[in-house]
PDB file of N, CA and C in Angstrom:
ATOM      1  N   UNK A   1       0.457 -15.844  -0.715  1.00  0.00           N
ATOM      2  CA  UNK A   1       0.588 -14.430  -0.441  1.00  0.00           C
ATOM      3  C   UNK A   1       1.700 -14.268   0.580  1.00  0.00           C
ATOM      4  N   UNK A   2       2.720 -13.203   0.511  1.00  0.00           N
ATOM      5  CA  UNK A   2       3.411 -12.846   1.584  1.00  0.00           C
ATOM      6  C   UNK A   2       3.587 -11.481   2.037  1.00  0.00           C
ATOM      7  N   UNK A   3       3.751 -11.372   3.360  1.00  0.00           N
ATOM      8  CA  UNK A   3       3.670 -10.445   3.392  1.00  0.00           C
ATOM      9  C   UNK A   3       4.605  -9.647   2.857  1.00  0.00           C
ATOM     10  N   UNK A   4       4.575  -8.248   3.395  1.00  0.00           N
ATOM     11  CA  UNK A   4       6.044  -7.040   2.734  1.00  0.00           C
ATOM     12  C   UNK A   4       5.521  -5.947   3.919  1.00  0.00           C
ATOM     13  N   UNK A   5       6.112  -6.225   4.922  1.00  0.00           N
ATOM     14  CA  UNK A   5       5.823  -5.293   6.074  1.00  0.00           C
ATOM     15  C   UNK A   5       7.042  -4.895   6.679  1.00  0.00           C
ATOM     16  N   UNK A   6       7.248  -3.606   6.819  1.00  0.00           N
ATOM     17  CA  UNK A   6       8.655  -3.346   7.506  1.00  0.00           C
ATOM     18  C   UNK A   6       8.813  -3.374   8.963  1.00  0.00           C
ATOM     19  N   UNK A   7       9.970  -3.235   8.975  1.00  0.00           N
ATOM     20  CA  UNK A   7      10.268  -3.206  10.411  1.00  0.00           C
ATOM     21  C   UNK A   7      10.418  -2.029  11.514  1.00  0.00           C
ATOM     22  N   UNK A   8       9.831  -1.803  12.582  1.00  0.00           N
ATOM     23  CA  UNK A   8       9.633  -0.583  12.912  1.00  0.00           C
ATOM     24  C   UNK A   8      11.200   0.024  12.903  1.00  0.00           C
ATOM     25  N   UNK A   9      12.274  -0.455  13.137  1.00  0.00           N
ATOM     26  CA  UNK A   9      13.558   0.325  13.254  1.00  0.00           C
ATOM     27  C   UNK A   9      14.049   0.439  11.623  1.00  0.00           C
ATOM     28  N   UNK A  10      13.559   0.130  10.517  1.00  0.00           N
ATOM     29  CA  UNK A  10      13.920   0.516   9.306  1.00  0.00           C
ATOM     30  C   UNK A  10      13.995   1.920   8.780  1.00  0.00           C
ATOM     31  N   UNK A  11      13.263   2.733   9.022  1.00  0.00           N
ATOM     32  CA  UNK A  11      13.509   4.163   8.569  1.00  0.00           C
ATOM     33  C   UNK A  11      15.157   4.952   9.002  1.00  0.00           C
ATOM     34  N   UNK A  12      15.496   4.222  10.288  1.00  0.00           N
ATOM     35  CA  UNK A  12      16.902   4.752  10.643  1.00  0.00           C
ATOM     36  C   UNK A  12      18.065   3.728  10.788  1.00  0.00           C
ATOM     37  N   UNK A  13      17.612   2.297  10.409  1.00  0.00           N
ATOM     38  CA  UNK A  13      19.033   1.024  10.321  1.00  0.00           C
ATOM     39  C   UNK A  13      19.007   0.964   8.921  1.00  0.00           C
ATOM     40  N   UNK A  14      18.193   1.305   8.265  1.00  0.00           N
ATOM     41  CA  UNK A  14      18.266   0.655   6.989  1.00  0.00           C
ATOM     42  C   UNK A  14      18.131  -1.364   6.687  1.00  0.00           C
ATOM     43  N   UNK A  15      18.896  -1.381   6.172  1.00  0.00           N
ATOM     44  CA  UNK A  15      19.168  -3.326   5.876  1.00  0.00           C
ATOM     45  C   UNK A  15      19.772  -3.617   7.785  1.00  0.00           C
ATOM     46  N   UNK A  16      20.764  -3.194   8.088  1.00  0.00           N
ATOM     47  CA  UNK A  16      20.808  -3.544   9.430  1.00  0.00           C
ATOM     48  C   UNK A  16      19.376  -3.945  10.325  1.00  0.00           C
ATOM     49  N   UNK A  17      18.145  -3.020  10.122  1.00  0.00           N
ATOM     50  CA  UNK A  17      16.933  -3.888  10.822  1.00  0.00           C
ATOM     51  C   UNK A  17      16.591  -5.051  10.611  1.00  0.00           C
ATOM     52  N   UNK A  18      16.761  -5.766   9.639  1.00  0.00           N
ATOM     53  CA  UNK A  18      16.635  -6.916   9.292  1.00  0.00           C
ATOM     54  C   UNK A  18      17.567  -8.289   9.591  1.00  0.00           C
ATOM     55  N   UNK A  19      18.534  -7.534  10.336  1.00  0.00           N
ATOM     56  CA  UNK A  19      19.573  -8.646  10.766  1.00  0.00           C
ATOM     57  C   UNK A  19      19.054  -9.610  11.767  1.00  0.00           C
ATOM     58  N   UNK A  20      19.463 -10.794  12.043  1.00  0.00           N
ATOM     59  CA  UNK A  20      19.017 -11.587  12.814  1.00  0.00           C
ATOM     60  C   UNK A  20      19.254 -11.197  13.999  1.00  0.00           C
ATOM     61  N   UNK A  21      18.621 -11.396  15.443  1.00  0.00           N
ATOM     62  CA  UNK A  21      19.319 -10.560  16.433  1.00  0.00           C
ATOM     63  C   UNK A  21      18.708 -11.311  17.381  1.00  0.00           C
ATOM     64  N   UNK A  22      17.990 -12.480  17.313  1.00  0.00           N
ATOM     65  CA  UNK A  22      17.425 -13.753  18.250  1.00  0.00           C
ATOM     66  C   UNK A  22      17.691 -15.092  17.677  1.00  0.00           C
ATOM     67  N   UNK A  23      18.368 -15.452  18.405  1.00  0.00           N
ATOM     68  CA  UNK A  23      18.673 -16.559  18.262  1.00  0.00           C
ATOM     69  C   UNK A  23      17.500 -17.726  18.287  1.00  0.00           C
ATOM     70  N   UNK A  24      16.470 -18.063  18.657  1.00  0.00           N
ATOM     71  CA  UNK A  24      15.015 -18.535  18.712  1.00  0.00           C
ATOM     72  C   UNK A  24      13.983 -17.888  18.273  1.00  0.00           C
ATOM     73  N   UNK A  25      14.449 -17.419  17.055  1.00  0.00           N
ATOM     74  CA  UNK A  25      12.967 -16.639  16.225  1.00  0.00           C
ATOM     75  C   UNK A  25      12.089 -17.478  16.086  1.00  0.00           C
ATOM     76  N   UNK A  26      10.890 -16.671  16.302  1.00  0.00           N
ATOM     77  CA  UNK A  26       9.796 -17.787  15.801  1.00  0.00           C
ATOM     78  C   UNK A  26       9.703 -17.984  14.381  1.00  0.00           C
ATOM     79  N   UNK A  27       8.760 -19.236  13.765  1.00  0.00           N
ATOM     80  CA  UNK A  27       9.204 -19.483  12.167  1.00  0.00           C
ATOM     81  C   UNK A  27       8.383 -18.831  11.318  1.00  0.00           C
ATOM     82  N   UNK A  28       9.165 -18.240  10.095  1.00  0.00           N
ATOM     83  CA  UNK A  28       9.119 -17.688   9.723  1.00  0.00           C
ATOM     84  C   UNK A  28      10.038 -16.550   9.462  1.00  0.00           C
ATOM     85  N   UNK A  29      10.197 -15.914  10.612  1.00  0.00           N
ATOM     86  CA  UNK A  29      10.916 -14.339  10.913  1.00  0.00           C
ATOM     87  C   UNK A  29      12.133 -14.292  10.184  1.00  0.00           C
ATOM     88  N   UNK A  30      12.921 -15.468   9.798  1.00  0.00           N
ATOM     89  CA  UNK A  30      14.038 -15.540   9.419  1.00  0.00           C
ATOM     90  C   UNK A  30      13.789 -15.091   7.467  1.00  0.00           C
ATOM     91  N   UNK A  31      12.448 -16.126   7.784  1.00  0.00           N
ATOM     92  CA  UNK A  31      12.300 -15.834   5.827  1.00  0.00           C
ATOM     93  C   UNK A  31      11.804 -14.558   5.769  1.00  0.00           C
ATOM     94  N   UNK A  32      11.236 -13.813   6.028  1.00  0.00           N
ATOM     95  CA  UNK A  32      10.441 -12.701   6.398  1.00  0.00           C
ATOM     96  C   UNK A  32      11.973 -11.485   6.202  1.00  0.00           C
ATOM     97  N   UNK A  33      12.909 -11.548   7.074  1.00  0.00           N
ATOM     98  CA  UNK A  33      14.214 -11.137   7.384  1.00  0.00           C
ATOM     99  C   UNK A  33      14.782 -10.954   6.252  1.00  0.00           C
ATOM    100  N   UNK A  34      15.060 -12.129   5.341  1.00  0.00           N
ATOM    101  CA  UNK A  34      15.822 -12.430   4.136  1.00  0.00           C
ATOM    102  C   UNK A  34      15.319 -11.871   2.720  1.00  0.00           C
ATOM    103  N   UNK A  35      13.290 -11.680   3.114  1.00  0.00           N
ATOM    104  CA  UNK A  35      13.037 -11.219   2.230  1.00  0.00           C
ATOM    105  C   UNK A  35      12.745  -9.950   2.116  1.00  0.00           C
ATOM    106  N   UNK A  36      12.856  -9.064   2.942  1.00  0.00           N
ATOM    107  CA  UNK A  36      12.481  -7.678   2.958  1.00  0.00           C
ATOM    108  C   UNK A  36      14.351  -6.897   2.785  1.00  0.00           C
ATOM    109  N   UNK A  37      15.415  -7.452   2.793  1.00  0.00           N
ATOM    110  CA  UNK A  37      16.178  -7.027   2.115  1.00  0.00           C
ATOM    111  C   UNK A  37      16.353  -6.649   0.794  1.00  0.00           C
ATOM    112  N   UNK A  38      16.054  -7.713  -0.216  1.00  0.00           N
ATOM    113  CA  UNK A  38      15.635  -8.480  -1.409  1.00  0.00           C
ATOM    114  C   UNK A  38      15.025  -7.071  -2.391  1.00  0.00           C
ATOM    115  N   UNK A  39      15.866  -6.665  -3.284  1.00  0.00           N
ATOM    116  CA  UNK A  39      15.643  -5.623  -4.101  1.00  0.00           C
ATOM    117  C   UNK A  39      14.153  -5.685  -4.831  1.00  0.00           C
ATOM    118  N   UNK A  40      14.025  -6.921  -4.943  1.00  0.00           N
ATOM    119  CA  UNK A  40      12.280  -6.766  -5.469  1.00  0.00           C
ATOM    120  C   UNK A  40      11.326  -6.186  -4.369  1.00  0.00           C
ATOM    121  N   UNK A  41      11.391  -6.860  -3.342  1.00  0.00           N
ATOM    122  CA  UNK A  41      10.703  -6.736  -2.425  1.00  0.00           C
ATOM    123  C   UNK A  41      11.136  -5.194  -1.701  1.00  0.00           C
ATOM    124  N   UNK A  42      11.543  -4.594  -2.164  1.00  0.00           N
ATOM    125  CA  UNK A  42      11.934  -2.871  -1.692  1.00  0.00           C
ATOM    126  C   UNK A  42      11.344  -2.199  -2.975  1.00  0.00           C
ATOM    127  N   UNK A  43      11.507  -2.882  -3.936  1.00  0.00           N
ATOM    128  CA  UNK A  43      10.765  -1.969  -5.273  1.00  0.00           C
ATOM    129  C   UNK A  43       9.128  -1.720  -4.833  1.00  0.00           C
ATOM    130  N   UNK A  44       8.458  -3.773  -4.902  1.00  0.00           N
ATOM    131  CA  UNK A  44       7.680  -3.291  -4.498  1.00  0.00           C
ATOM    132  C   UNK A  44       6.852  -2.600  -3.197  1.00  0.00           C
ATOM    133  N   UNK A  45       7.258  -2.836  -2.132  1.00  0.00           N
ATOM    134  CA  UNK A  45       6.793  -1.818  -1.301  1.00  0.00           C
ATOM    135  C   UNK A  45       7.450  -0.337  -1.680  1.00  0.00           C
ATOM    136  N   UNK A  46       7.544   0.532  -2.282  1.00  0.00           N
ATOM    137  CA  UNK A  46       7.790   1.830  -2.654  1.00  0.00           C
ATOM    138  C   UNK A  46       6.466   1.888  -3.614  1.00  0.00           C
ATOM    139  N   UNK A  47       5.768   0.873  -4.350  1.00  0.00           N
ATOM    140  CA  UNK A  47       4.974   1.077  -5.013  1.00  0.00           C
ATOM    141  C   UNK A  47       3.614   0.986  -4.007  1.00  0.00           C
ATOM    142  N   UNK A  48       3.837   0.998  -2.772  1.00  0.00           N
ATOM    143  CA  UNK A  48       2.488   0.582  -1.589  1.00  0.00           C
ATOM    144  C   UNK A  48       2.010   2.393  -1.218  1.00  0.00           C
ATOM    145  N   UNK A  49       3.371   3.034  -1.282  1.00  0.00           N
ATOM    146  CA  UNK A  49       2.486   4.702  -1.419  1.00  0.00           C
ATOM    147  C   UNK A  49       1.740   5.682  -2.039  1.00  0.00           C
ATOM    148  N   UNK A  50       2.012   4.757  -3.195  1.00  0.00           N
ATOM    149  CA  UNK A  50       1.091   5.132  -4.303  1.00  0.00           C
ATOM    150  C   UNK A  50      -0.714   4.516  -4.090  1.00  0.00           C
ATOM    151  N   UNK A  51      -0.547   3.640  -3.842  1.00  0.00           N
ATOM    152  CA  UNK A  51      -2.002   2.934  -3.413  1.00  0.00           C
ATOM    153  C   UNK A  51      -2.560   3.404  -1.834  1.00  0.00           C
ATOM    154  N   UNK A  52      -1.678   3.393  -1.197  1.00  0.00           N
ATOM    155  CA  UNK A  52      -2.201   3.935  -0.121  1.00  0.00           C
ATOM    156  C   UNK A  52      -2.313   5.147   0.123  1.00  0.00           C
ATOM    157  N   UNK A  53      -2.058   6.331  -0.937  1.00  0.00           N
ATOM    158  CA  UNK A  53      -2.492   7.295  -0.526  1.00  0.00           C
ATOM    159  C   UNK A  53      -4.037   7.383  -1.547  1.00  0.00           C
ATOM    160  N   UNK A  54      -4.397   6.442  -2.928  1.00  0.00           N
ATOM    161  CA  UNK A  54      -5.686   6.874  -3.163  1.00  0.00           C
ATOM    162  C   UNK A  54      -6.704   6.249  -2.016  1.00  0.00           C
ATOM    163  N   UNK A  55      -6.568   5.134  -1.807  1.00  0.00           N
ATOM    164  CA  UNK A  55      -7.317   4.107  -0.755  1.00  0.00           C
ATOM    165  C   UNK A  55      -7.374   5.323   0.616  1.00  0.00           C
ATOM    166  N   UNK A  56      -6.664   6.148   0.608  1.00  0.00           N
ATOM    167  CA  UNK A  56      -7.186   7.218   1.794  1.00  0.00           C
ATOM    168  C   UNK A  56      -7.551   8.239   1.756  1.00  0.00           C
ATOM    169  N   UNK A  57      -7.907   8.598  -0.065  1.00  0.00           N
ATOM    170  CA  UNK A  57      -8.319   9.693  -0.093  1.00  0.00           C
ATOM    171  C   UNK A  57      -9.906   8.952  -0.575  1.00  0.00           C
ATOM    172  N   UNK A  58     -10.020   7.750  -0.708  1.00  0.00           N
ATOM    173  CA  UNK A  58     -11.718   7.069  -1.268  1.00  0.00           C
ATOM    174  C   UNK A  58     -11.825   7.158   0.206  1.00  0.00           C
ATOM    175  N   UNK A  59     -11.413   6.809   1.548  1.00  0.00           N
ATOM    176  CA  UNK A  59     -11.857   6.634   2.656  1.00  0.00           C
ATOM    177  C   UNK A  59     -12.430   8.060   3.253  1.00  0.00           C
ATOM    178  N   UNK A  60     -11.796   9.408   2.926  1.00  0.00           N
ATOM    179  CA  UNK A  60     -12.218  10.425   2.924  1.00  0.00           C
ATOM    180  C   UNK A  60     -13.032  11.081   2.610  1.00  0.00           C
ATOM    181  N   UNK A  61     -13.475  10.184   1.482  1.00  0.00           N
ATOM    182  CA  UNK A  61     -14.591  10.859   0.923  1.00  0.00           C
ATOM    183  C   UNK A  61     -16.047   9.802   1.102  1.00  0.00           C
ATOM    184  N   UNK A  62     -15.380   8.984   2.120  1.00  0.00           N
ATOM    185  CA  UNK A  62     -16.714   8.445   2.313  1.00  0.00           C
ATOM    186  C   UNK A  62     -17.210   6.930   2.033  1.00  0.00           C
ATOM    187  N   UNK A  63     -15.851   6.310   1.452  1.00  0.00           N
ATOM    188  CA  UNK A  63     -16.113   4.481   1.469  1.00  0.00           C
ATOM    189  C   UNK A  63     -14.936   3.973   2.691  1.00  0.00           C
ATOM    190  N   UNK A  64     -16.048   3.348   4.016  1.00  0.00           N
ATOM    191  CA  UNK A  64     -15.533   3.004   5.079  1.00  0.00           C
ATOM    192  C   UNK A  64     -15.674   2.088   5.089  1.00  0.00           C
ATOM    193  N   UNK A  65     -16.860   1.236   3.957  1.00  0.00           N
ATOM    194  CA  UNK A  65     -17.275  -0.152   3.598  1.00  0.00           C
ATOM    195  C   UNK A  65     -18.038   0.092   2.396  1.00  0.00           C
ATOM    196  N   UNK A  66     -18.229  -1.403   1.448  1.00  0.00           N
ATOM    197  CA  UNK A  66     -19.170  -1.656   0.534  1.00  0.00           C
ATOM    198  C   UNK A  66     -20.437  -1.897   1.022  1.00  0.00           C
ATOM    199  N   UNK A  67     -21.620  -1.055   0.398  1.00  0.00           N
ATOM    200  CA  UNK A  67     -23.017  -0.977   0.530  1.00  0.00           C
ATOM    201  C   UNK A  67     -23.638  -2.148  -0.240  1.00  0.00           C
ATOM    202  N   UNK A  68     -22.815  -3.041  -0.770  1.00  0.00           N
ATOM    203  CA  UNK A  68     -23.512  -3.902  -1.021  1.00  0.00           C
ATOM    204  C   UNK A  68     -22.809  -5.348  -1.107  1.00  0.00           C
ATOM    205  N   UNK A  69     -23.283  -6.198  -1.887  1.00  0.00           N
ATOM    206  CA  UNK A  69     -22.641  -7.658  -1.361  1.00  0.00           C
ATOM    207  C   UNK A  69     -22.793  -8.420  -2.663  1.00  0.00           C
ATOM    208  N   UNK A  70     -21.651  -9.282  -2.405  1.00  0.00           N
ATOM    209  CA  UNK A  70     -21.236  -9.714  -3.750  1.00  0.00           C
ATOM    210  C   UNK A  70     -20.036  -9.512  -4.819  1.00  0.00           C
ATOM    211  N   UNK A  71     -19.361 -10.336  -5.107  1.00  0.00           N
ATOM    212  CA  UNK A  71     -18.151  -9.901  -5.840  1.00  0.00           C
ATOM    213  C   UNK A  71     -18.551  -8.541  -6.974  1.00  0.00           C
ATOM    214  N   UNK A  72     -19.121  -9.365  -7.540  1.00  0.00           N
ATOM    215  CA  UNK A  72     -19.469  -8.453  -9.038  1.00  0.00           C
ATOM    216  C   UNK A  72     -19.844  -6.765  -8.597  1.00  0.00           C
ATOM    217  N   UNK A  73     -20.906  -6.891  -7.669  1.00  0.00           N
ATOM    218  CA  UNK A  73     -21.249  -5.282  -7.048  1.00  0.00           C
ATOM    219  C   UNK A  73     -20.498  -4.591  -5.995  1.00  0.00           C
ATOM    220  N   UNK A  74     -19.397  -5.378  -5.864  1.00  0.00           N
ATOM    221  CA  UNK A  74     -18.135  -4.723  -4.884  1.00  0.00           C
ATOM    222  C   UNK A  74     -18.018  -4.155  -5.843  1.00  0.00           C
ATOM    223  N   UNK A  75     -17.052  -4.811  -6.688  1.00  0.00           N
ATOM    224  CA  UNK A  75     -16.085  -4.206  -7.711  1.00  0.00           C
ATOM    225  C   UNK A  75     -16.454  -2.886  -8.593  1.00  0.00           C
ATOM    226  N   UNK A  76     -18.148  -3.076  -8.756  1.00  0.00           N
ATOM    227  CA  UNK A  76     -18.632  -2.055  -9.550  1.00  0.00           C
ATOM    228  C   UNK A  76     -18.798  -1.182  -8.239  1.00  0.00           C
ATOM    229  N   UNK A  77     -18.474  -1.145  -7.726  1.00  0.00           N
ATOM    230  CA  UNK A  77     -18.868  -0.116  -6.130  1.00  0.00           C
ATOM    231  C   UNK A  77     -17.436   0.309  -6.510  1.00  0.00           C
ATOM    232  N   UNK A  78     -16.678  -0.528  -6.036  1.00  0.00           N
ATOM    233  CA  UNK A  78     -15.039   0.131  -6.183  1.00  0.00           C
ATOM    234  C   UNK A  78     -14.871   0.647  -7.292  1.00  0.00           C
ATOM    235  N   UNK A  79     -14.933   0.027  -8.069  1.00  0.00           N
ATOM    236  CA  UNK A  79     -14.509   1.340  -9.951  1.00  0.00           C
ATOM    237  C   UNK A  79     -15.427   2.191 -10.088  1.00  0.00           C
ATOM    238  N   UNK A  80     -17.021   2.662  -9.430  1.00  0.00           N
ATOM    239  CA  UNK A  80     -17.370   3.612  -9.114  1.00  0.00           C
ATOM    240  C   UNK A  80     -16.617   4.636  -8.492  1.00  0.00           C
ATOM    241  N   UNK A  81     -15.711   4.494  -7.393  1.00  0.00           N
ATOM    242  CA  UNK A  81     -15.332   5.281  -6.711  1.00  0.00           C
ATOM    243  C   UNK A  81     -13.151   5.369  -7.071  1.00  0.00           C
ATOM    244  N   UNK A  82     -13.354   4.353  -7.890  1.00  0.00           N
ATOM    245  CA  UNK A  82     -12.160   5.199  -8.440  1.00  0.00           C
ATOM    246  C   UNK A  82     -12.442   5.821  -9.804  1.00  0.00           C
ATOM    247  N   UNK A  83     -13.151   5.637 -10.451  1.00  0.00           N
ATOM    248  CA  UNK A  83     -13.523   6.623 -11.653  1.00  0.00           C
ATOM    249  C   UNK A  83     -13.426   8.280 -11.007  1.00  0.00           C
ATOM    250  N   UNK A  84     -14.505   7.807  -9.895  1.00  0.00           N
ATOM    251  CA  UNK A  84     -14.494   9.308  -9.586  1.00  0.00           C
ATOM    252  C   UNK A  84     -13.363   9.860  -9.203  1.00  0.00           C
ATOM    253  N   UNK A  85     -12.508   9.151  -8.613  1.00  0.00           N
ATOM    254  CA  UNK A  85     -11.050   9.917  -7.905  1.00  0.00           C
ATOM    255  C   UNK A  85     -10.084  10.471  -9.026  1.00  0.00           C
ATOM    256  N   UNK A  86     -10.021   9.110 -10.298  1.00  0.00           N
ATOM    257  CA  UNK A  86      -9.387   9.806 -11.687  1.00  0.00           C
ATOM    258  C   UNK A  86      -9.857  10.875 -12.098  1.00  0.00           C
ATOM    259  N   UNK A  87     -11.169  11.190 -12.089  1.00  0.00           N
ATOM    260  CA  UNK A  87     -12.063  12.377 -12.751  1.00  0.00           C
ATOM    261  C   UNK A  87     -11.977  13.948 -11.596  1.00  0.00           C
ATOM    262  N   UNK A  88     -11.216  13.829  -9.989  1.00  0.00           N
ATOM    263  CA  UNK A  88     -10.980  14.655  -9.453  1.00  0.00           C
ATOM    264  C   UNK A  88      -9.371  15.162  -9.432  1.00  0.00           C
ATOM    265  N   UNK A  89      -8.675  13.917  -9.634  1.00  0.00           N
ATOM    266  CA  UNK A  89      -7.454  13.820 -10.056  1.00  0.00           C
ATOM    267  C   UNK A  89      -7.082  14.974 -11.391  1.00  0.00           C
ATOM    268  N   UNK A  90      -7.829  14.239 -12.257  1.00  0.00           N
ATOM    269  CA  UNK A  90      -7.777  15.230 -13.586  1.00  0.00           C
ATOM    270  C   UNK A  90      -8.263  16.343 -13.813  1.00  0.00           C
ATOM    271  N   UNK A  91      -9.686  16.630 -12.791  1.00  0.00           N
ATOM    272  CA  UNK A  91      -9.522  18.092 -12.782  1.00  0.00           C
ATOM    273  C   UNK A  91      -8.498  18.962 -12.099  1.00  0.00           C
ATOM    274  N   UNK A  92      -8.582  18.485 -11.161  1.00  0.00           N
ATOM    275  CA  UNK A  92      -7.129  19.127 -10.255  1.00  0.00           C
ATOM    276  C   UNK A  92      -6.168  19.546 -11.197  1.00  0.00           C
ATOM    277  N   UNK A  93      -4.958  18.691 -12.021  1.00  0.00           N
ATOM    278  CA  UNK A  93      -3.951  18.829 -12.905  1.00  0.00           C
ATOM    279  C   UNK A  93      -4.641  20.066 -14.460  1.00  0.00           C
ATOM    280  N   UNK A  94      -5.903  19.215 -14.529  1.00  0.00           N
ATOM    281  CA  UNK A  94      -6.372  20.695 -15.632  1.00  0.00           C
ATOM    282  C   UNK A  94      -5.983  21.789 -15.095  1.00  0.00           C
ATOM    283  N   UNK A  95      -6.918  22.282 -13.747  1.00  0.00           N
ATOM    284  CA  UNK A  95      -6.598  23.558 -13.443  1.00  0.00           C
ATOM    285  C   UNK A  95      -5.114  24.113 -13.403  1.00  0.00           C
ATOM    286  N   UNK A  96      -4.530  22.985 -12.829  1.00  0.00           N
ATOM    287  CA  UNK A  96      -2.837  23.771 -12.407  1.00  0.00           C
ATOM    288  C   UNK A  96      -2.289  24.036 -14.031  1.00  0.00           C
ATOM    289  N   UNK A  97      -2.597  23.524 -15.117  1.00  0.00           N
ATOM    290  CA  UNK A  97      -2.162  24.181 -16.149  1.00  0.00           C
ATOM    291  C   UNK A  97      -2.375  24.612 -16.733  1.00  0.00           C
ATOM    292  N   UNK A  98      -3.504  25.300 -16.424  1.00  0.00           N
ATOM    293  CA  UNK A  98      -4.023  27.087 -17.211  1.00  0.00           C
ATOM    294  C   UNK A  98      -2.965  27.630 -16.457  1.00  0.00           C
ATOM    295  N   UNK A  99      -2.537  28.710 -17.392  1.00  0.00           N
ATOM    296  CA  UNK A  99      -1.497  29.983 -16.353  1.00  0.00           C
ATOM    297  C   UNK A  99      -3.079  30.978 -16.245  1.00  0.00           C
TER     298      UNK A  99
END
């Protein structure tokens, strides 16, 4: 797994935040550096706002944790609660297209 975490001065350097700028980085930082330039790795984090905004609208409505334990009854806990978000999702878009 790696990470894909930006850098707090990225919204206003762009690729410049990522430049090396210590000479004794600790290890890692350099690969970390090299890879958050990296056109994949910008695709996918653009695809991290899409997930993080349902994951905060399930937290809103009330999963702050799983009520129960176990792979199998996570998961059916979690596709419980995204069924429901598709099924609020889709009413939402119904309504907006009645005139």
């Amino acid at each position: 797994m790696t990470a894909i975490v930006p850098s707090n001065n990225e919204a206003r350097l762009g690729d410049l935040a990522y430049a090396t700028q210590y000479a004794n980085a600790m290890p890692g930082i350099a690969q970390w550096r090299e890879r958050m330039v990296k056109a994949s790795t910008k695709q996918a984090y653009k695809l991290r706002c899409r997930l993080e905004c349902v994951f905060a609208q399930m937290r809103n409505r009330g999963l702050r944790f799983f009520r129960l334990r176990g792979a199998d009854k996570v998961k059916g806990e979690a596709l419980i609660h995204l069924l429901a978000h598709n099924m609020i999702c889709g009413a939402r878009l119904r309504l907006a297209a009645v005139p």
